[in-house]
N, C-alpha and C. Protein backbone atom coordinates (compact mmCIF):
# COMPACT_ATOMS: atom_id res chain seq x y z
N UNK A 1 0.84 -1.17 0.00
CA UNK A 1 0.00 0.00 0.00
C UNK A 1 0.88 1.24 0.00
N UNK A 2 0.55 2.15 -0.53
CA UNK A 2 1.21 3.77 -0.71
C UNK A 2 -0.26 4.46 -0.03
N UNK A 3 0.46 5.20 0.89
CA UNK A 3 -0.03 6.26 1.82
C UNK A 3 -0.19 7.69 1.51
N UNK A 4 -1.25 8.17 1.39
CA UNK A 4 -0.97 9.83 1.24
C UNK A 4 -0.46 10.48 2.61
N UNK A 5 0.35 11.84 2.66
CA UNK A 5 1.34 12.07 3.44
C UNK A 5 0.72 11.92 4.62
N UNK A 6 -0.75 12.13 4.87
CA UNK A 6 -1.70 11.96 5.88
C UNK A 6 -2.14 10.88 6.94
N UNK A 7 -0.71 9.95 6.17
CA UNK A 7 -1.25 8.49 6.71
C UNK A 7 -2.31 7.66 6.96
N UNK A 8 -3.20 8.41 6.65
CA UNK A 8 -4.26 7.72 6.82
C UNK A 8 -4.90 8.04 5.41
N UNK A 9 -4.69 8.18 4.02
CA UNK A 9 -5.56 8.02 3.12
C UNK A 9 -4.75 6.98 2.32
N UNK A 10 -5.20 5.87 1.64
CA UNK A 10 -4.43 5.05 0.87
C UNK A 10 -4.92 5.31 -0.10
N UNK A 11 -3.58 5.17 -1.17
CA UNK A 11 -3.71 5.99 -2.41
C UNK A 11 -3.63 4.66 -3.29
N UNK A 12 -2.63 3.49 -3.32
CA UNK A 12 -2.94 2.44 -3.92
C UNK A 12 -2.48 1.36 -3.50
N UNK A 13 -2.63 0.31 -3.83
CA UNK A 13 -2.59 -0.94 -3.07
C UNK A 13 -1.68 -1.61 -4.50
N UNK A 14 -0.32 -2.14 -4.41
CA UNK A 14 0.22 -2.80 -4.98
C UNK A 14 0.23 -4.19 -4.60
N UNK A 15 0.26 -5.32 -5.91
CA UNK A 15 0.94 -6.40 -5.46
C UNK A 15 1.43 -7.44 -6.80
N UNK A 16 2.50 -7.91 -6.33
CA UNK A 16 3.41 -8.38 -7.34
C UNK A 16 3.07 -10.00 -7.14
N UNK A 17 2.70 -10.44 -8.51
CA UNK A 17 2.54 -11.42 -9.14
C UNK A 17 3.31 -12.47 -9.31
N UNK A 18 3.48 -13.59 -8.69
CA UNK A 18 4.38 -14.77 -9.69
C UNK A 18 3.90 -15.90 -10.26
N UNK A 19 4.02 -17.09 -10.81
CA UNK A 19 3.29 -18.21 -11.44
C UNK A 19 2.22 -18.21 -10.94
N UNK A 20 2.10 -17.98 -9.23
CA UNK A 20 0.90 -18.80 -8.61
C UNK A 20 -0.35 -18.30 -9.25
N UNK A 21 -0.25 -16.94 -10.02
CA UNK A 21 -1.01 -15.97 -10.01
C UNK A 21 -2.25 -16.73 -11.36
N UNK A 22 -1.74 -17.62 -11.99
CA UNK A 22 -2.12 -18.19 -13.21
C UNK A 22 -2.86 -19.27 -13.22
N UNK A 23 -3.42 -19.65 -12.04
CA UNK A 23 -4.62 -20.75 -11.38
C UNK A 23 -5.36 -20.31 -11.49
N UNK A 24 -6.64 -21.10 -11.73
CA UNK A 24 -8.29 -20.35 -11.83
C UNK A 24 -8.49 -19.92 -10.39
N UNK A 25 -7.86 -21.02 -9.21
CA UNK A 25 -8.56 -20.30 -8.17
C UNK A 25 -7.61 -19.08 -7.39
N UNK A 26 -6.44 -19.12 -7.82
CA UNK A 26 -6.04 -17.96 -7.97
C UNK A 26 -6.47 -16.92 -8.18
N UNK A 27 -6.86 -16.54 -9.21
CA UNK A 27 -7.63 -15.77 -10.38
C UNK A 27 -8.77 -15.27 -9.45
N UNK A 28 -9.63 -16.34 -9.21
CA UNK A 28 -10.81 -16.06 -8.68
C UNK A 28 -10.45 -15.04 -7.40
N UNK A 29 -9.43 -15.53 -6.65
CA UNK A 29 -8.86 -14.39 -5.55
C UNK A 29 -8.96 -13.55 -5.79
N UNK A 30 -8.08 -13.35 -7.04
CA UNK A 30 -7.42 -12.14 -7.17
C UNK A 30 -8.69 -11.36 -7.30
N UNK A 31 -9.50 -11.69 -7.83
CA UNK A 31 -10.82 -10.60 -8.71
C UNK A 31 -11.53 -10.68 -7.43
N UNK A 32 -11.34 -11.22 -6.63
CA UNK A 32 -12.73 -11.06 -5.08
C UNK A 32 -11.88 -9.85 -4.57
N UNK A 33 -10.23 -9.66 -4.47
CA UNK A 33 -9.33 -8.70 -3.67
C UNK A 33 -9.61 -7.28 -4.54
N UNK A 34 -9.61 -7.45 -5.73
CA UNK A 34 -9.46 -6.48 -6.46
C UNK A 34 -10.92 -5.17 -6.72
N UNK A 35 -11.94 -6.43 -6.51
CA UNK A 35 -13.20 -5.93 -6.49
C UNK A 35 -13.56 -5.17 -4.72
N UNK A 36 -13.16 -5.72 -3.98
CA UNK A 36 -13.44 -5.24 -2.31
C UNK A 36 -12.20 -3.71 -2.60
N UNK A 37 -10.88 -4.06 -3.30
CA UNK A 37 -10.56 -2.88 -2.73
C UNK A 37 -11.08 -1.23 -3.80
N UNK A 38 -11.86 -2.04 -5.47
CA UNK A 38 -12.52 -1.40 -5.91
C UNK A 38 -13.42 -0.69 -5.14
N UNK A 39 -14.03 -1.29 -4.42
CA UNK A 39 -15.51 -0.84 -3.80
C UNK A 39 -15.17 0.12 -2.38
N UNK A 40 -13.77 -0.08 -1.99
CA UNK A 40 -13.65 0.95 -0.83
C UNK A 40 -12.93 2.31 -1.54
N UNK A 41 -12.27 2.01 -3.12
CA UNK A 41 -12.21 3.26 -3.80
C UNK A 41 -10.34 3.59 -3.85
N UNK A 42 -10.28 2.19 -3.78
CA UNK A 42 -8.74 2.25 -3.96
C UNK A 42 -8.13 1.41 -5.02
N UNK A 43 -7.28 1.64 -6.03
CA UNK A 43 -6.89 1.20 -7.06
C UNK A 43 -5.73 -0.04 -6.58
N UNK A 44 -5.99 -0.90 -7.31
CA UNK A 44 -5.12 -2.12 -7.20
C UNK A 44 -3.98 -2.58 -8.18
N UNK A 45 -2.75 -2.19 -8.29
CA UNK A 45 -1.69 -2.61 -9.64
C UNK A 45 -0.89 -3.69 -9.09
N UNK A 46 -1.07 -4.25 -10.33
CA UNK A 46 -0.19 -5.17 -10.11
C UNK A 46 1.32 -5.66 -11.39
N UNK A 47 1.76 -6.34 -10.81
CA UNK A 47 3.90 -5.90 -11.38
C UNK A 47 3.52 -8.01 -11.03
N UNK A 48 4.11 -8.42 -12.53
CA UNK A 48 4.36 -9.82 -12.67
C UNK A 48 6.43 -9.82 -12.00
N UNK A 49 6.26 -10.68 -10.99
CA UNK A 49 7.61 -10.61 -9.83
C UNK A 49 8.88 -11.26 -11.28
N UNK A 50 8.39 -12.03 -12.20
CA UNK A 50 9.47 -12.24 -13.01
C UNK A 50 9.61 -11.22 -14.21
N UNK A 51 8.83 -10.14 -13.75
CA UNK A 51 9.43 -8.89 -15.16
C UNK A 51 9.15 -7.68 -14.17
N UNK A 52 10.16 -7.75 -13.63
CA UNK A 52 9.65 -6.46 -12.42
C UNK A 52 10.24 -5.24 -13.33
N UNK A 53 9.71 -4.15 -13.44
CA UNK A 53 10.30 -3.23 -14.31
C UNK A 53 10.91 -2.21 -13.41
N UNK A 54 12.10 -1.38 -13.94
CA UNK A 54 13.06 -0.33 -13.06
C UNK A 54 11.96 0.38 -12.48
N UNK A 55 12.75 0.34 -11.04
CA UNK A 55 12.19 1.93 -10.29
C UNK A 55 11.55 2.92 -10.58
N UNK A 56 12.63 3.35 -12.04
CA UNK A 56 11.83 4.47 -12.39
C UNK A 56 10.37 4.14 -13.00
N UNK A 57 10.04 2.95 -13.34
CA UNK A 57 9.16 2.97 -14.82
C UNK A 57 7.69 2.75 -13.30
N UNK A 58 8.24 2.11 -12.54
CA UNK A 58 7.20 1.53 -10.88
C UNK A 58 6.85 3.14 -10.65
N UNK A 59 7.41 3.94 -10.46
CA UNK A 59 7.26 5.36 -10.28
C UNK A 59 5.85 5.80 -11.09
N UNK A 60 6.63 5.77 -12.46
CA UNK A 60 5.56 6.41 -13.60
C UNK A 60 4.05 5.76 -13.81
N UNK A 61 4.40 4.62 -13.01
CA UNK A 61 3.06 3.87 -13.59
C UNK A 61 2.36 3.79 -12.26
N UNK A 62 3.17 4.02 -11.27
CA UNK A 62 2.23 4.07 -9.93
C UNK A 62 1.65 5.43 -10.02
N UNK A 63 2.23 6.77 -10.18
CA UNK A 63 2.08 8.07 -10.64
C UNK A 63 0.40 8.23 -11.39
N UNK A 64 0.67 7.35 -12.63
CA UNK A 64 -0.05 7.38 -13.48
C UNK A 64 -1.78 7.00 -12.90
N UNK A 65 -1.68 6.24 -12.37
CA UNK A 65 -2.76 5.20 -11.17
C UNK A 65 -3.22 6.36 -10.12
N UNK A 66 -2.57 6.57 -9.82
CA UNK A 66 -2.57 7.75 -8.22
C UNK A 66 -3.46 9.03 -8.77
N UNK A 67 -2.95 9.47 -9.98
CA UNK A 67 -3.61 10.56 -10.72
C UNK A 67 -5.02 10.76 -10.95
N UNK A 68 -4.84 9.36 -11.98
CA UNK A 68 -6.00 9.03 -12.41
C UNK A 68 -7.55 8.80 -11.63
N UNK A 69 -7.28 8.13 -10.34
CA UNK A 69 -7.93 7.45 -9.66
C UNK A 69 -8.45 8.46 -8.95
């Protein structure tokens, strides 16, 4: 999770992906997690752990999310 400076507003909820992520009942998780933290109004990204992309690019695309949302 990323915090607004306020500590108390969450701005987005990350989580990084590996094989396990590619099971139906996996899957099914993922979309029950993704939908609850939809519904409290917080954006969920997610980064596959075997193509983690540079710092900088985690920046731009968390940026991008934070904005938007």
């Amino acid at each position: 999770m990323i915090v607004d400076v306020d500590a108390q507003t969450t701005l987005v909820a990350i989580e990084l992906d590996d094989w396990t992520h590619s099971s139906k009942a996996r899957q099914k998780a993922d979309d029950k997690k993704d939908k609850a933290l939809a519904s409290a109004g917080i954006a969920m990204v997610r980064f596959h752990a075997e193509r983690m992309p540079s710092a900088d690019m985690l920046r731009y695309e968390l940026m991008q999310v934070i904005e938007s949302y």
